[in-house]
Protein backbone atom coordinates (compact mmCIF):
# COMPACT_ATOMS: atom_id res chain seq x y z
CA UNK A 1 0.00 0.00 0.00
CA UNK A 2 1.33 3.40 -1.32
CA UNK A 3 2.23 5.51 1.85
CA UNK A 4 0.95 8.77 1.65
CA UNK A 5 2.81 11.65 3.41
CA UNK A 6 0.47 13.78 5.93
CA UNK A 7 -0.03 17.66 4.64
CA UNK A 8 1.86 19.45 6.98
CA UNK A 9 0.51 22.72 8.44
CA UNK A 10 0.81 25.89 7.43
CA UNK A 11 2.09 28.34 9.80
CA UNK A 12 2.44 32.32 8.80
CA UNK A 13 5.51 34.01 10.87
CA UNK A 14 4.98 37.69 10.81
CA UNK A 15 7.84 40.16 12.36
CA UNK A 16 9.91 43.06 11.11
CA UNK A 17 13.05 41.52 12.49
CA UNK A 18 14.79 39.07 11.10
CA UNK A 19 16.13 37.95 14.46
CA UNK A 20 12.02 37.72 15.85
CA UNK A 21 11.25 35.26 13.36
CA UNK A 22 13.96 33.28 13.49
CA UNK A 23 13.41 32.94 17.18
CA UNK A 24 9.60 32.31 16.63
CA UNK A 25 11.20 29.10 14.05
CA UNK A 26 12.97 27.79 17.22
CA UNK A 27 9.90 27.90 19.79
CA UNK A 28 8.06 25.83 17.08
CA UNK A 29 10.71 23.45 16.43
CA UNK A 30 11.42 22.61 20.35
CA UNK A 31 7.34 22.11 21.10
CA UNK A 32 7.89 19.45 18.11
CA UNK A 33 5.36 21.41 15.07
CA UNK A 34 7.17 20.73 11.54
CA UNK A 35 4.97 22.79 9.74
CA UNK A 36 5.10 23.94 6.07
CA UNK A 37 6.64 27.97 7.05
CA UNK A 38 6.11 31.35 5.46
CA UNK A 39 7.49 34.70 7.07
CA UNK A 40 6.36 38.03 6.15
CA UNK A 41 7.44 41.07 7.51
CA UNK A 42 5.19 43.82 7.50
CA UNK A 43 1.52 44.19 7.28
CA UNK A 44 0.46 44.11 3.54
CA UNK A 45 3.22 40.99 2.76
CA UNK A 46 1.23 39.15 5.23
CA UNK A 47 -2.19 39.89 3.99
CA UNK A 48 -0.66 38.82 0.33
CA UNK A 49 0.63 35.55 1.71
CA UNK A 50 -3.08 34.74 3.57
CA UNK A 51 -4.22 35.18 0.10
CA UNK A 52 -1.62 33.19 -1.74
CA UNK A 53 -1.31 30.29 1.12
CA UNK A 54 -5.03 28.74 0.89
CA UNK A 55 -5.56 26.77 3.95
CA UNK A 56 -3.22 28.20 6.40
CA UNK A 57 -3.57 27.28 9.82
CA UNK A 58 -1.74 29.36 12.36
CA UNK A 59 -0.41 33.07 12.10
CA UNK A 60 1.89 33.87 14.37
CA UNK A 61 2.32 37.50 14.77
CA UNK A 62 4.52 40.21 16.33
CA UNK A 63 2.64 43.25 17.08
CA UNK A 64 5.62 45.27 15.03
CA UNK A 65 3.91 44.68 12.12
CA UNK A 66 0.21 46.15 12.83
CA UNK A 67 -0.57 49.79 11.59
CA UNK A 68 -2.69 51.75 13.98
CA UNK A 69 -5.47 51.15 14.31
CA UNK A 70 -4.01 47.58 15.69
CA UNK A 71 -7.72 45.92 16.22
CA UNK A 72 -9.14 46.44 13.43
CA UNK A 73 -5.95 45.34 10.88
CA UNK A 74 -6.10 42.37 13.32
CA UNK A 75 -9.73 42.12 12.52
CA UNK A 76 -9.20 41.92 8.93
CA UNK A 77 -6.22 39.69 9.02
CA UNK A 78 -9.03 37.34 10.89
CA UNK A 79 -11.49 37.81 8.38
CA UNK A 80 -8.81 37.04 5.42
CA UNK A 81 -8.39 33.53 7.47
CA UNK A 82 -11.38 33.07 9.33
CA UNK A 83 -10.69 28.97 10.49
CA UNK A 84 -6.69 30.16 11.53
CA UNK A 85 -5.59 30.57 15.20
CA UNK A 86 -4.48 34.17 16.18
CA UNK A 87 -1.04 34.39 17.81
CA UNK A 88 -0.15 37.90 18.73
CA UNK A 89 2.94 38.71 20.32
CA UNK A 90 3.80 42.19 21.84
CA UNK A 91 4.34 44.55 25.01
CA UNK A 92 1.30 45.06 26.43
CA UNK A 93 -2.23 43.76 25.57
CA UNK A 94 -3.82 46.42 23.62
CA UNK A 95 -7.70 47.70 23.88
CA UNK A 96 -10.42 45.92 22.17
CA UNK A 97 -8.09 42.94 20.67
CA UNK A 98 -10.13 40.66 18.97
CA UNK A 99 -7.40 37.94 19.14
CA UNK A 100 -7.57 35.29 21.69
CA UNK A 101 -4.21 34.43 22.09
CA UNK A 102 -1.37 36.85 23.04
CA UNK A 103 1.86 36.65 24.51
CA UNK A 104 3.84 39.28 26.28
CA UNK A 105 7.90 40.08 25.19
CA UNK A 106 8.28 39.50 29.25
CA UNK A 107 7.55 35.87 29.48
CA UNK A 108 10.68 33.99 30.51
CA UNK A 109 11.72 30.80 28.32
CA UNK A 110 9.39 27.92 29.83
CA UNK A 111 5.88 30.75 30.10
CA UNK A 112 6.81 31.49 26.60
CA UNK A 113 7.08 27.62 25.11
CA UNK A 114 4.13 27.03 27.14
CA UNK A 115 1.87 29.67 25.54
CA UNK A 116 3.14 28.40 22.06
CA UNK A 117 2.31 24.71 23.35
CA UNK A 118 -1.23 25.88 24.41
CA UNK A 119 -1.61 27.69 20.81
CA UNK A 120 -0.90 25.03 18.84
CA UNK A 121 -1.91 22.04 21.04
CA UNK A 122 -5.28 22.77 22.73
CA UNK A 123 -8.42 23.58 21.14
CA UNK A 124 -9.80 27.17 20.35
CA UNK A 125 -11.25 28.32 23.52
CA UNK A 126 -15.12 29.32 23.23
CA UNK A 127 -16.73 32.63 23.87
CA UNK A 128 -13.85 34.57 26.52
CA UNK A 129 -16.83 36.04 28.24
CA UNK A 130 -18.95 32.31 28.89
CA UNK A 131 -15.28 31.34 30.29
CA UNK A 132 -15.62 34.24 32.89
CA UNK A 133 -19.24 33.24 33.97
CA UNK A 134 -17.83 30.02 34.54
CA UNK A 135 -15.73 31.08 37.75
CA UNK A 136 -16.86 32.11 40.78
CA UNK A 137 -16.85 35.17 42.58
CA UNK A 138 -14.47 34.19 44.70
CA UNK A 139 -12.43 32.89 41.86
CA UNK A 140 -12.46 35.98 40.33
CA UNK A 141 -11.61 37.65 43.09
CA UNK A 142 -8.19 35.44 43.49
CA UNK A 143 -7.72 35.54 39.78
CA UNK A 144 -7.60 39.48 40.04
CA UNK A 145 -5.18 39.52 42.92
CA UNK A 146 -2.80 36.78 41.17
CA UNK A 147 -3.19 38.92 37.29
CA UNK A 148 -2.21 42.33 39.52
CA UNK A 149 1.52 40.56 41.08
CA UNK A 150 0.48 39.10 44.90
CA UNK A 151 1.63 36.15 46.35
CA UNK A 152 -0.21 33.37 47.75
CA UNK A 153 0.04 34.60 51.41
CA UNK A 154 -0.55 37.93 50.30
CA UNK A 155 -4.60 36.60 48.40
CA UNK A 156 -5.14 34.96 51.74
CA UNK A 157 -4.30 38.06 53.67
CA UNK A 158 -6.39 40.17 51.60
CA UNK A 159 -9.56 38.11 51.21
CA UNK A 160 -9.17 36.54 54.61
CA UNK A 161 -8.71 32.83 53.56
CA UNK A 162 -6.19 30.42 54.17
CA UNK A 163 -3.19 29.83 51.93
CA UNK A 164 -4.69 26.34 51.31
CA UNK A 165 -8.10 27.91 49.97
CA UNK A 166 -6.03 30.11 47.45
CA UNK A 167 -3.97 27.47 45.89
CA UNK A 168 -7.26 25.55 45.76
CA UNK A 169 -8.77 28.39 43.85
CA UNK A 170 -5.54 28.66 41.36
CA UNK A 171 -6.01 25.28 40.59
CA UNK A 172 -9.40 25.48 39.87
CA UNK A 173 -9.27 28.87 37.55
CA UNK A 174 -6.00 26.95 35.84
CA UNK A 175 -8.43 23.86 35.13
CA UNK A 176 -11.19 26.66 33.66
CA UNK A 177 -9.04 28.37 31.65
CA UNK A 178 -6.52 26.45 30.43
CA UNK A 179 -4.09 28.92 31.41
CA UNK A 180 -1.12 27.68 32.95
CA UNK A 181 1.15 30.86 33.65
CA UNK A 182 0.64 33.97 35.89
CA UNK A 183 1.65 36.29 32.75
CA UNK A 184 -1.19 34.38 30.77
CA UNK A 185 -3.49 34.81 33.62
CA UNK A 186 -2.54 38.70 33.74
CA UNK A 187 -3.12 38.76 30.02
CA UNK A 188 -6.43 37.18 30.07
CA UNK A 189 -7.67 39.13 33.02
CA UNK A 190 -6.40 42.50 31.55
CA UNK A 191 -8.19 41.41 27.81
CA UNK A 192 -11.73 40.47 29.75
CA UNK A 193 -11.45 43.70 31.36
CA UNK A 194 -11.15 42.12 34.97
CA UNK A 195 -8.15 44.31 35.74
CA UNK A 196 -6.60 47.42 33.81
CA UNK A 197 -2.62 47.06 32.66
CA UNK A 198 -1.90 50.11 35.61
CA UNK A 199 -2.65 47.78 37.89
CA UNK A 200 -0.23 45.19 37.64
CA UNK A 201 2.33 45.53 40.00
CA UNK A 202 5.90 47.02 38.73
């Protein structure tokens, strides 16, 4: 029986910098993706390459190469390649993103190959704001203090609970969410509007 290679999956790399993309190549190879690769580096080469590249799966994106306004040249990126995942990668979560996944330039070396493991390994998440009704209010409460910088004794201190109770509650908004790091858990709190970026602690 004729063996017939699997299509591999085609993954858009988008960053001015040489150097970005080449370190964007690396994160993918270590999680273990061999994908079919294309790398654009500004906004209108990566619209043209959606257009060329039929089926592509995954866009991986640095910021860098948005125009202003960013959300709504993200928005139409997303409606070029409606069935793609969203990877943004910048500085600081920006208003009204319409992108579900987004990494900060601050995650150390294990938060970052973690985010790329959760974008390219777990499904789509559904509708951000039926994830939110999902936790409780206490959750939210601890999910808040965690996104803004305090430390476990520092939750229980501040909502009167033991130390026990809080790590319970982490574990329980991790298993929610699907969010394993406290920079993705800052992001995701700051994009559902739980928390503003000025108040995560220097």
């Amino acid at each position: 029986m004729e063996y017939i290679e699997p299509k591999k999956i085609k993954v858009i790399i988008a960053a001015r910098q040489f150097l970005y993309r080449l370190g964007i190549k690396t994160i993918i190879s270590v999680i273990g993706v061999e994908p079919e690769l294309f790398e654009t580096s500004n906004y209108e080469s990566t619209k043209k390459c959606i257009l060329k590249n039929p089926g592509v799966g995954y866009i991986v994106l640095n910021e860098d190469v948005l125009p202003a306004p960013k959300n709504s040249h993200l928005s139409e990126l997303g409606n070029l390649c409606p069935d793609c995942k969203l990877l943004v990668i910048g500085n600081d979560p920006f208003e009204d993103c319409p992108c579900a996944n987004y990494a900060l330039n601050i995650e150390n070396q294990k938060e970052m190959v973690e985010r790329f493991q959760e974008f390219f390994f777990e499904p789509e998440k559904s509708n951000d704001d039926d994830t939110v009704a999902q936790l409780s209010e206490r959750e939210i409460d601890v999910l808040k203090a965690v996104a803004t910088g305090y430390a476990n004794k520092e939750i229980a201190d501040k909502l009167f609970i033991s130390i026990n109770t809080v790590i319970t509650h982490r574990k329980n908004i991790t298993d929610k969410l699907g969010v394993k790091t406290i920079a993705g858990l800052t992001v995701y709190a700051i994009m559902n509007n739980l928390i503003s970026p000025e108040d995560v602690k220097g």
